[in-house]
PDB file of N, CA and C in Angstrom:
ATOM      1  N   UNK A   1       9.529  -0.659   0.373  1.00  0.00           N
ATOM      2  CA  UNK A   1       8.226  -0.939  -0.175  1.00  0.00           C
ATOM      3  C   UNK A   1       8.308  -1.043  -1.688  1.00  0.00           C
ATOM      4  N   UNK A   2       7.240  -2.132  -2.613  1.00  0.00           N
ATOM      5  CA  UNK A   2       7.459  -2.053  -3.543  1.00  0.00           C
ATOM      6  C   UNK A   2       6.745  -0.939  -4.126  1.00  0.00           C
ATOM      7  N   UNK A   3       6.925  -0.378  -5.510  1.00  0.00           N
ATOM      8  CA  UNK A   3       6.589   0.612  -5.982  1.00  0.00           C
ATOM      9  C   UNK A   3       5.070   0.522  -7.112  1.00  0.00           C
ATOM     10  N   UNK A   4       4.239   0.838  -7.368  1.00  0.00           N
ATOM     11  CA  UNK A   4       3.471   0.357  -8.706  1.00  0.00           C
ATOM     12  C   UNK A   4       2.882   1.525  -8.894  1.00  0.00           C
ATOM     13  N   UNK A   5       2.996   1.840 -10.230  1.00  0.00           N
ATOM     14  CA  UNK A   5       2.474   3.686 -10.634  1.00  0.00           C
ATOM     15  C   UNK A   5       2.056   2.848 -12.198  1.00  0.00           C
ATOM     16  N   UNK A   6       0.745   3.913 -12.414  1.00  0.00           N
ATOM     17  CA  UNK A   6      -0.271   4.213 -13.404  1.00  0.00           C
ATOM     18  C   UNK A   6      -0.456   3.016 -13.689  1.00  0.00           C
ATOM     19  N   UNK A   7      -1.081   2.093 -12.743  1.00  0.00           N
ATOM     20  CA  UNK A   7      -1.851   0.892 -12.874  1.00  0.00           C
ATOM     21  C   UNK A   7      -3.442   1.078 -12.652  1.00  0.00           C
ATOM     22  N   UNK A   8      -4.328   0.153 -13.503  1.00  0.00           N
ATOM     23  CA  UNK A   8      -5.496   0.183 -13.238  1.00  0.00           C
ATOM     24  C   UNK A   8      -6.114  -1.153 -12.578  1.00  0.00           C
ATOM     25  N   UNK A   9      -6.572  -1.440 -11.758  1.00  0.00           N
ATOM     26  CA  UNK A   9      -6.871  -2.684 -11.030  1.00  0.00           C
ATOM     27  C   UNK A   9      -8.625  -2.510 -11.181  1.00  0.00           C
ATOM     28  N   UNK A  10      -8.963  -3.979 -11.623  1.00  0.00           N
ATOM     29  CA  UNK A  10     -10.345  -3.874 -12.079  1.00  0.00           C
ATOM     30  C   UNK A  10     -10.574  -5.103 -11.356  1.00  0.00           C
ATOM     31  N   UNK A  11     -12.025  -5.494 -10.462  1.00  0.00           N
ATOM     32  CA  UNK A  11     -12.447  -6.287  -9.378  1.00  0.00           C
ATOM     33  C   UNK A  11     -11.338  -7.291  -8.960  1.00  0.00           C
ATOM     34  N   UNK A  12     -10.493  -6.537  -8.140  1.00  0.00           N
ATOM     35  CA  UNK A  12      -9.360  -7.193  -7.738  1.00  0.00           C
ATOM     36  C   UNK A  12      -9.491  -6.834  -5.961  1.00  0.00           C
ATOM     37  N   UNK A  13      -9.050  -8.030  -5.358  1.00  0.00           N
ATOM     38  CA  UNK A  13      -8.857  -7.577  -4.102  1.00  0.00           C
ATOM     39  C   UNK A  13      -7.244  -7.612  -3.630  1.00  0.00           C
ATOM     40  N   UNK A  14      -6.926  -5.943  -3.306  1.00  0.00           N
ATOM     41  CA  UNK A  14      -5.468  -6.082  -2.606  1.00  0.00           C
ATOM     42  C   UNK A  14      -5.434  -5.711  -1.522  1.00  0.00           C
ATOM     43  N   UNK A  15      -3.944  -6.246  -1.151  1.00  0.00           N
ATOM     44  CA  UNK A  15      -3.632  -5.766   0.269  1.00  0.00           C
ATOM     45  C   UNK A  15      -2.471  -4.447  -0.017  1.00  0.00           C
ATOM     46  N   UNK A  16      -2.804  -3.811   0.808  1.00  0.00           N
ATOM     47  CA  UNK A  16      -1.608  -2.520   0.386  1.00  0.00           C
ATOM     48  C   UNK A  16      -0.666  -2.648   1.068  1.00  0.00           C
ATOM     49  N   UNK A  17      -0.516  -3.560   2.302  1.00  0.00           N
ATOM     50  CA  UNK A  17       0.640  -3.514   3.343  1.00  0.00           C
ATOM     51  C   UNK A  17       2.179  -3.574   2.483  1.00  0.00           C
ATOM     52  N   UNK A  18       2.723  -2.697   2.405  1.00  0.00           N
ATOM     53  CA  UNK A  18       4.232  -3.739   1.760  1.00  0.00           C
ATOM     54  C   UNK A  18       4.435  -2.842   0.824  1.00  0.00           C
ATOM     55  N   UNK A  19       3.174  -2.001   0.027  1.00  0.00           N
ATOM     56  CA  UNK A  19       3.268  -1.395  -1.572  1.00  0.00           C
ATOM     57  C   UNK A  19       3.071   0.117  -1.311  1.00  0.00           C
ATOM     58  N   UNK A  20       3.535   0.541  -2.369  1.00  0.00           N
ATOM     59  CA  UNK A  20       3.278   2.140  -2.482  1.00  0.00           C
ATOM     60  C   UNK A  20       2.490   2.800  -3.710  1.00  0.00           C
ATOM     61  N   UNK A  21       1.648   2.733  -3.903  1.00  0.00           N
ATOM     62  CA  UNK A  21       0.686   2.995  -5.175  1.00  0.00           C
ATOM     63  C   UNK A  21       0.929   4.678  -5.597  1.00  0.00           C
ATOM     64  N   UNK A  22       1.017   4.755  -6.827  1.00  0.00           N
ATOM     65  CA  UNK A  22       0.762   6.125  -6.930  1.00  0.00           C
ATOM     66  C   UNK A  22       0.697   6.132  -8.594  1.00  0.00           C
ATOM     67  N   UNK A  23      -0.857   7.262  -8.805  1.00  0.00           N
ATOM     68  CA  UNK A  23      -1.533   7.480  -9.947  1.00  0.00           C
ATOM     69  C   UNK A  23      -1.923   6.109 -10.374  1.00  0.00           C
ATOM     70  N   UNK A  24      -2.621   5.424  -9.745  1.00  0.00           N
ATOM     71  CA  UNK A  24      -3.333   4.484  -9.825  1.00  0.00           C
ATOM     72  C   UNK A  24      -4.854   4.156 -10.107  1.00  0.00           C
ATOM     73  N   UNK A  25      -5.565   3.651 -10.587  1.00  0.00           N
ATOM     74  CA  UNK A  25      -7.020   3.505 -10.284  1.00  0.00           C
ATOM     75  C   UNK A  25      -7.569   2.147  -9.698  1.00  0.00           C
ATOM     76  N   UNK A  26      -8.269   2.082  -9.051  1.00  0.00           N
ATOM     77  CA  UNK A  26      -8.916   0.993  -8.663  1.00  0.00           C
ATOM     78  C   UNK A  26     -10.254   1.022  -8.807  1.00  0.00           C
ATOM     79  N   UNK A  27     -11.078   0.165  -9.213  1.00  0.00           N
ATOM     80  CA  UNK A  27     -12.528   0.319  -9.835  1.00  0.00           C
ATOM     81  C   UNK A  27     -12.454  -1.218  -9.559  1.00  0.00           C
ATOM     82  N   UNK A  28     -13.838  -1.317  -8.720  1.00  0.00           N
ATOM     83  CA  UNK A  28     -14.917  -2.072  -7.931  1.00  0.00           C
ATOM     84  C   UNK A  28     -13.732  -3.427  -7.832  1.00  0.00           C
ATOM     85  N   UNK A  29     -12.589  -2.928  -6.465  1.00  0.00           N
ATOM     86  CA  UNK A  29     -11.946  -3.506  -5.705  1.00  0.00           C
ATOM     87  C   UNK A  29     -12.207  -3.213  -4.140  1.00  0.00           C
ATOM     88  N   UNK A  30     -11.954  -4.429  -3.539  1.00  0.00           N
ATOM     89  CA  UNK A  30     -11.528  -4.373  -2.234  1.00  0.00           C
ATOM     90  C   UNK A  30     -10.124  -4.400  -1.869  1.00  0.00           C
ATOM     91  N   UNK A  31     -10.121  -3.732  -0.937  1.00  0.00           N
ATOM     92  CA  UNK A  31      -8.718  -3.007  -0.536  1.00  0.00           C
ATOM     93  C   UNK A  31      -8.684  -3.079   1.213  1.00  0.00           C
ATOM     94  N   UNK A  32      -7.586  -3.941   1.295  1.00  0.00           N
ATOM     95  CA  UNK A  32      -7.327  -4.307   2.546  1.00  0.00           C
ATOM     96  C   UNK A  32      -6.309  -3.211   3.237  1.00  0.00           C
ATOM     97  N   UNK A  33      -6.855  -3.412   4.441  1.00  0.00           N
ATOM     98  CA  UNK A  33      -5.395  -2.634   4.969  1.00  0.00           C
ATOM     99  C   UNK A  33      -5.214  -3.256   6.268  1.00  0.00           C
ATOM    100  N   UNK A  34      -3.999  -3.577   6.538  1.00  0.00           N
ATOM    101  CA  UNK A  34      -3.824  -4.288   8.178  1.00  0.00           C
ATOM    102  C   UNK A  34      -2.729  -3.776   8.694  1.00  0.00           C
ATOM    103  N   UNK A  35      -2.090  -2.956   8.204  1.00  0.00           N
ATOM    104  CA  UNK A  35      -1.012  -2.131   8.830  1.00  0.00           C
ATOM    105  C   UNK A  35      -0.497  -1.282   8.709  1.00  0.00           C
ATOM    106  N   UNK A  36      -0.089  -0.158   9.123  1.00  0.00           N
ATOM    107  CA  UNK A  36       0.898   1.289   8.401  1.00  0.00           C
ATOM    108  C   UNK A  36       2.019   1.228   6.909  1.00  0.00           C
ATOM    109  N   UNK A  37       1.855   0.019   6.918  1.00  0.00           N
ATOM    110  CA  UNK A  37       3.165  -0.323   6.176  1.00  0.00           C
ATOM    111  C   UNK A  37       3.102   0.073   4.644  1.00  0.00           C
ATOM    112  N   UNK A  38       2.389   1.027   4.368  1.00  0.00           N
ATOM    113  CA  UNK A  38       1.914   1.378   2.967  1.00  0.00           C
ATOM    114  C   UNK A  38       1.916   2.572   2.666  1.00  0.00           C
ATOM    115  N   UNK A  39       1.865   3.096   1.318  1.00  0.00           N
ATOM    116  CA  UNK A  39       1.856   4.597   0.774  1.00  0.00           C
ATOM    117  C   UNK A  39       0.679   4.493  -0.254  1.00  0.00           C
ATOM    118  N   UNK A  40      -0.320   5.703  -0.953  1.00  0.00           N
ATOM    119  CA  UNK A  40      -0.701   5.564  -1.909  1.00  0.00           C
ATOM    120  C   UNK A  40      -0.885   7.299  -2.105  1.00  0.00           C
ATOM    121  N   UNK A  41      -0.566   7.534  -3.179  1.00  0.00           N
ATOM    122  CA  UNK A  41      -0.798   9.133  -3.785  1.00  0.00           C
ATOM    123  C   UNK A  41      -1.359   9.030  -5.095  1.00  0.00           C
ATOM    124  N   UNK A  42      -2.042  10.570  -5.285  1.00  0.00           N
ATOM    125  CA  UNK A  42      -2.985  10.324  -6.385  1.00  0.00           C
ATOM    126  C   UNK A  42      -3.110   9.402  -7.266  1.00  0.00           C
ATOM    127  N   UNK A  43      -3.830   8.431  -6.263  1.00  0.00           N
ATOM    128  CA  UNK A  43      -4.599   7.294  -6.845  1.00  0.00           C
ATOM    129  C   UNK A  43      -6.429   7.397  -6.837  1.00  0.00           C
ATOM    130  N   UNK A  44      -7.018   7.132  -7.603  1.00  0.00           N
ATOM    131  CA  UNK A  44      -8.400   7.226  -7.851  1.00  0.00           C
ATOM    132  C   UNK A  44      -9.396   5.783  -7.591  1.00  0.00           C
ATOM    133  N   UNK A  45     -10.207   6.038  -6.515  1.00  0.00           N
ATOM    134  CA  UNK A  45     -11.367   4.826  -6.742  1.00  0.00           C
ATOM    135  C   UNK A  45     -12.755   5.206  -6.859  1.00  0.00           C
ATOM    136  N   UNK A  46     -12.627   3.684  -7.973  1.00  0.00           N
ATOM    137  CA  UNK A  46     -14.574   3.797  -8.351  1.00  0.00           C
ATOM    138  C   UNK A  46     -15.267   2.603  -7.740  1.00  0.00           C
ATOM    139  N   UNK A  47     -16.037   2.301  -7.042  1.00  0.00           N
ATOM    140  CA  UNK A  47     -17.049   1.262  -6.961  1.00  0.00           C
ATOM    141  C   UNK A  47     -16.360   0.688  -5.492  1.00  0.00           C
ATOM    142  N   UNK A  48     -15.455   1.069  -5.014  1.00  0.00           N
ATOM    143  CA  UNK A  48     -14.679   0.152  -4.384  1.00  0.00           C
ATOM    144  C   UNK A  48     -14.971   0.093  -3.035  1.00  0.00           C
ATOM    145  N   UNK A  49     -13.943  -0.905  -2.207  1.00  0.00           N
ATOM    146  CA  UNK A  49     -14.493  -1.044  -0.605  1.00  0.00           C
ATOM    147  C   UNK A  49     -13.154  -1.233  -0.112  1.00  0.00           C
ATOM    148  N   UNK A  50     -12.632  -0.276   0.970  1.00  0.00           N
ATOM    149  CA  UNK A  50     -11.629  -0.306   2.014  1.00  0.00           C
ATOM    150  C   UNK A  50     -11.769  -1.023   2.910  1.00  0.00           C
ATOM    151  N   UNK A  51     -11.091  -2.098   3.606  1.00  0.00           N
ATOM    152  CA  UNK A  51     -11.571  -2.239   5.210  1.00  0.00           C
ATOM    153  C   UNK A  51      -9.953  -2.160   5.748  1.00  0.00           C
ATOM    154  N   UNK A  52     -10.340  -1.784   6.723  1.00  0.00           N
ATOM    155  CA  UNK A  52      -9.313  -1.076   7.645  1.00  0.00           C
ATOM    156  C   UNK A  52      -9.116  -1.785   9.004  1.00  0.00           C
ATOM    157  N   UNK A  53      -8.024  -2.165   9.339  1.00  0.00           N
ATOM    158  CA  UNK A  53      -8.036  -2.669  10.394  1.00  0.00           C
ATOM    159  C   UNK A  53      -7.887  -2.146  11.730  1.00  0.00           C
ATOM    160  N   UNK A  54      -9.187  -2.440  12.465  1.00  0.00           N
ATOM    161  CA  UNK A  54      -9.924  -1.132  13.674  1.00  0.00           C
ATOM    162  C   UNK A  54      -8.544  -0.744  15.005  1.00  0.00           C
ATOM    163  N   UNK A  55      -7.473  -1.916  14.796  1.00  0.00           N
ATOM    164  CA  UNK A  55      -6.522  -1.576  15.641  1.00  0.00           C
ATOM    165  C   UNK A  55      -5.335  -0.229  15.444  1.00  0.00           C
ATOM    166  N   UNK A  56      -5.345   0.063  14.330  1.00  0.00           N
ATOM    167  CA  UNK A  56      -4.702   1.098  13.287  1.00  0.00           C
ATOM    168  C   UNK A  56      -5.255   2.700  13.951  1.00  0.00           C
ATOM    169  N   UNK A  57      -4.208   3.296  14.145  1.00  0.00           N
ATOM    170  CA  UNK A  57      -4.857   5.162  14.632  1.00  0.00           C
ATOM    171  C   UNK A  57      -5.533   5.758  13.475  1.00  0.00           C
ATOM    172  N   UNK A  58      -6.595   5.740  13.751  1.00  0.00           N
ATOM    173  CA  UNK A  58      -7.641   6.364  12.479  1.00  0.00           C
ATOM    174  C   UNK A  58      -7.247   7.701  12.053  1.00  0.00           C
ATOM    175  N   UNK A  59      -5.924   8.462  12.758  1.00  0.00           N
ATOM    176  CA  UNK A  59      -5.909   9.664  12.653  1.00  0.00           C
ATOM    177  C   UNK A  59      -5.159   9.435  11.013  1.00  0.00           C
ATOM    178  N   UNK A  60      -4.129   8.161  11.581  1.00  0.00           N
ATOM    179  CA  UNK A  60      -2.849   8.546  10.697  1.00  0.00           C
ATOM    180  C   UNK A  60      -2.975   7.286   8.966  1.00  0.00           C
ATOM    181  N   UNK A  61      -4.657   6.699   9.650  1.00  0.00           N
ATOM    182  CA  UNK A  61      -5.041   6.182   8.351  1.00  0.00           C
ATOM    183  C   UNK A  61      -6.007   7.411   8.096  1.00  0.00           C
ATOM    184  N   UNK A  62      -6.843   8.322   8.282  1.00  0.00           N
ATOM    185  CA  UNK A  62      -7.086   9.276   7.610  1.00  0.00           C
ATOM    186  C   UNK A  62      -6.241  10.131   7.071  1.00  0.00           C
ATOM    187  N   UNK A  63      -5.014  10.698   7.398  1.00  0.00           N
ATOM    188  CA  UNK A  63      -4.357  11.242   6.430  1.00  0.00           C
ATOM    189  C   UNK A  63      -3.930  10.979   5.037  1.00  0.00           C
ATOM    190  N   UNK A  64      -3.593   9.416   4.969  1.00  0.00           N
ATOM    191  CA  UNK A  64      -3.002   8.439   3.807  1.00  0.00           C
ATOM    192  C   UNK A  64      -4.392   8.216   3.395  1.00  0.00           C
ATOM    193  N   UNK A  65      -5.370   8.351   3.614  1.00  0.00           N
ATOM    194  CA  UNK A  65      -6.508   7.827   2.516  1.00  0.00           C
ATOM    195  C   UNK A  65      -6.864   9.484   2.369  1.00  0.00           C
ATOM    196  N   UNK A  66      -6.257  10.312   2.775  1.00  0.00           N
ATOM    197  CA  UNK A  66      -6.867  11.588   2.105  1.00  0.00           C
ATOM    198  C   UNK A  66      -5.727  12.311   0.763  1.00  0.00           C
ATOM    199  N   UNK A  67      -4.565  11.584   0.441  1.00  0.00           N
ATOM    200  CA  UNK A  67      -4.059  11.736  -0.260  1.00  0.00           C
ATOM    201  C   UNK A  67      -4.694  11.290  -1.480  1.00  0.00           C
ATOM    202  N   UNK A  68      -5.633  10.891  -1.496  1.00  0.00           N
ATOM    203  CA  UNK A  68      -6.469  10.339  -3.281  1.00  0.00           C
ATOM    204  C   UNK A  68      -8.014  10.761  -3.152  1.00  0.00           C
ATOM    205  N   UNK A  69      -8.649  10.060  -4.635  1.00  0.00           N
ATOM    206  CA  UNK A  69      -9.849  10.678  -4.832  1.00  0.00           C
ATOM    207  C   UNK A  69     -10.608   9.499  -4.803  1.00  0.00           C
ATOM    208  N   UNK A  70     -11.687   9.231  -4.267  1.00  0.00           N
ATOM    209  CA  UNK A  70     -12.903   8.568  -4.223  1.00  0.00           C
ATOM    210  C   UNK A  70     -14.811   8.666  -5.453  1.00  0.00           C
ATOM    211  N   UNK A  71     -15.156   7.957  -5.646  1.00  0.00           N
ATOM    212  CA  UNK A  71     -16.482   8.156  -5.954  1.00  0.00           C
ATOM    213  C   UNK A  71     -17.210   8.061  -5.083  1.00  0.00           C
ATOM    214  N   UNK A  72     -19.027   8.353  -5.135  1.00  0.00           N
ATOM    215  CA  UNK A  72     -20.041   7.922  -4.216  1.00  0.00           C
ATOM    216  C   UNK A  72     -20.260   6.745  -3.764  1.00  0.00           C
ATOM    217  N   UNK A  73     -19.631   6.102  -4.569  1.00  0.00           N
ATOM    218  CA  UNK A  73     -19.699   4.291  -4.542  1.00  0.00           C
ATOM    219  C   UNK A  73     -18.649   3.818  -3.868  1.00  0.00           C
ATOM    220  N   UNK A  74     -17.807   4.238  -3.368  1.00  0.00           N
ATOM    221  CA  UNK A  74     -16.867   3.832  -3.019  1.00  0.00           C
ATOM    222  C   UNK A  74     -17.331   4.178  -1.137  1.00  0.00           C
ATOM    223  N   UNK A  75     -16.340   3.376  -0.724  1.00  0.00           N
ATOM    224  CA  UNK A  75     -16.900   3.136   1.184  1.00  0.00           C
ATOM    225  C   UNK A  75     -15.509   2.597   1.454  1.00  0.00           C
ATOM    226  N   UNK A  76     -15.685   3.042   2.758  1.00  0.00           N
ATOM    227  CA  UNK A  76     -14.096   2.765   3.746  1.00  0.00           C
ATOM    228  C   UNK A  76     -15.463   2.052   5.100  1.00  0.00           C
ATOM    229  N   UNK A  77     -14.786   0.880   5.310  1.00  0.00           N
ATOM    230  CA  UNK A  77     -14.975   0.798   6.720  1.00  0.00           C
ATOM    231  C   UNK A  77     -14.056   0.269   7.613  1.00  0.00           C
ATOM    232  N   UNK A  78     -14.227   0.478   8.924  1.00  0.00           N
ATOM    233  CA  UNK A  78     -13.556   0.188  10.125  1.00  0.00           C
ATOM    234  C   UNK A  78     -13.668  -1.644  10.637  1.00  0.00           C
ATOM    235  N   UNK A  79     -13.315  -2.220  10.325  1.00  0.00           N
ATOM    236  CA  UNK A  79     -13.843  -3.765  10.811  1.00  0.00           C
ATOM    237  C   UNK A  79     -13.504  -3.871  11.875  1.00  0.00           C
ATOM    238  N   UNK A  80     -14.652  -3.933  12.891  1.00  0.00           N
ATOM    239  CA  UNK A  80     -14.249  -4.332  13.905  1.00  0.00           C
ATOM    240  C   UNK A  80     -15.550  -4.963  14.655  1.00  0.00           C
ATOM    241  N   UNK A  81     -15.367  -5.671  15.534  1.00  0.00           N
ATOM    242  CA  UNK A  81     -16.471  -6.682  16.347  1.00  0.00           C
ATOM    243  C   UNK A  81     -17.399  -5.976  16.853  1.00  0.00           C
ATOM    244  N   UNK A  82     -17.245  -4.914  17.888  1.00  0.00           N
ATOM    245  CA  UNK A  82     -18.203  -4.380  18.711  1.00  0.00           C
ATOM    246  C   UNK A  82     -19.263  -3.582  18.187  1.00  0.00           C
ATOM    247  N   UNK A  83     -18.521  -2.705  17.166  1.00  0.00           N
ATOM    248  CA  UNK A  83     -19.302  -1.784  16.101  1.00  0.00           C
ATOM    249  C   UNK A  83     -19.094  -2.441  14.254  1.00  0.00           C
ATOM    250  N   UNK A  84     -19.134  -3.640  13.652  1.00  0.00           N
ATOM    251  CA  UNK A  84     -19.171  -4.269  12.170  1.00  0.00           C
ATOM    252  C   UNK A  84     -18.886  -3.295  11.498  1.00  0.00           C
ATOM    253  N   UNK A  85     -18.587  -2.854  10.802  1.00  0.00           N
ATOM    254  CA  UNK A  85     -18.158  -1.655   9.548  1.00  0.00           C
ATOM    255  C   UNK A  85     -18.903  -0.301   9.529  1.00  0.00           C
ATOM    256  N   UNK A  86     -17.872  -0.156  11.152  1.00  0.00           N
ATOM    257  CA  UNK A  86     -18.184   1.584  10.961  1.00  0.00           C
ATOM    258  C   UNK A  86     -17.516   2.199  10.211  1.00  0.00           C
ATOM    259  N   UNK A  87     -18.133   3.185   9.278  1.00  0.00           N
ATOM    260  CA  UNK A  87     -17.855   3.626   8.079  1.00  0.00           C
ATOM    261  C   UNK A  87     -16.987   4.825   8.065  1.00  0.00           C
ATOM    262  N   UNK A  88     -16.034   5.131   7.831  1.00  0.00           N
ATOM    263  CA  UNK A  88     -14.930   6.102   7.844  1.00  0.00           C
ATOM    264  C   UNK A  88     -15.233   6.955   6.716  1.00  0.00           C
ATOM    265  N   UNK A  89     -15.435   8.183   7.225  1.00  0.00           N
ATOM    266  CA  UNK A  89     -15.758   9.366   5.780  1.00  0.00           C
ATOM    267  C   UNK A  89     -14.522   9.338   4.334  1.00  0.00           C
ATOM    268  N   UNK A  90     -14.848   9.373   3.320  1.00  0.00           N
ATOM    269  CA  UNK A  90     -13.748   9.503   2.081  1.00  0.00           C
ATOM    270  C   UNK A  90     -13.775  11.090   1.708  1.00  0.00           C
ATOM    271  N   UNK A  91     -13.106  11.713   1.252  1.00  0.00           N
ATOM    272  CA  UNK A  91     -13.456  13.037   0.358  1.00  0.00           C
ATOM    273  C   UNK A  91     -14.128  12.309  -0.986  1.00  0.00           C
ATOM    274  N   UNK A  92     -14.796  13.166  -1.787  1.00  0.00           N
ATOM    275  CA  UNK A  92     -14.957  12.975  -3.358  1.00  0.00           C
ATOM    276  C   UNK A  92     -14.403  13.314  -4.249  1.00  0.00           C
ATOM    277  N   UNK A  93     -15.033  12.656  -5.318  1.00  0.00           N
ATOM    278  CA  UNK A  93     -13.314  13.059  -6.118  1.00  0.00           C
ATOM    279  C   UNK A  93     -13.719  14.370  -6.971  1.00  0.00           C
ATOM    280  N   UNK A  94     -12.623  15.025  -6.946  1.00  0.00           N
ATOM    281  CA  UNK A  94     -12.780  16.332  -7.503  1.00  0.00           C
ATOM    282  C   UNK A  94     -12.010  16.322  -8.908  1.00  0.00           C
ATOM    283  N   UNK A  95     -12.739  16.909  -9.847  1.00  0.00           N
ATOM    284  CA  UNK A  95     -12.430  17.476 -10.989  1.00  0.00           C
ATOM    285  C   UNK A  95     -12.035  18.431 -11.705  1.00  0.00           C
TER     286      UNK A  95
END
């Protein structure tokens, strides 16, 4: 995987498949995810939007999105057909 540390990404949309983020920020990005194939550690988002792809074990994408910090503004959802962006809880970010 490629590596990218203490980057700030500002209204950018990525895909994380492939990358390993760490001490990162992302502020009012969308953030794809379509496969396990990714890492991210204390990395921080503001404004931003996850979507997650609903075929993925929510167990073992909740662990990897609980390695970072979130704002109120920020939202994870589940994309999927039957239920449209059921919303996956974030922690907040702590100070």
């Amino acid at each position: 995987m490629k590596l990218i540390s203490n980057q700030h990404f500002l209204n950018e949309t990525i895909t994380f498949d492939g990358f390993t983020f760490t001490n990162c920020t992302f502020s009012n990005c969308v953030i794809l995810i379509t496969s396990l194939d990714f890492h991210f550690e204390g990395c921080s988002f503001f404004g931003s939007t996850l979507h997650v792809n609903p075929d993925l074990p929510i167990f073992d994408v909740s662990h990897r999105l609980s390695q970072s910090d979130y704002d109120s503004e920020t939202y994870c959802y589940r994309d999927d057909y039957k239920y449209p962006r059921t919303k996956v809880a974030l922690p907040s970010v702590s100070h």
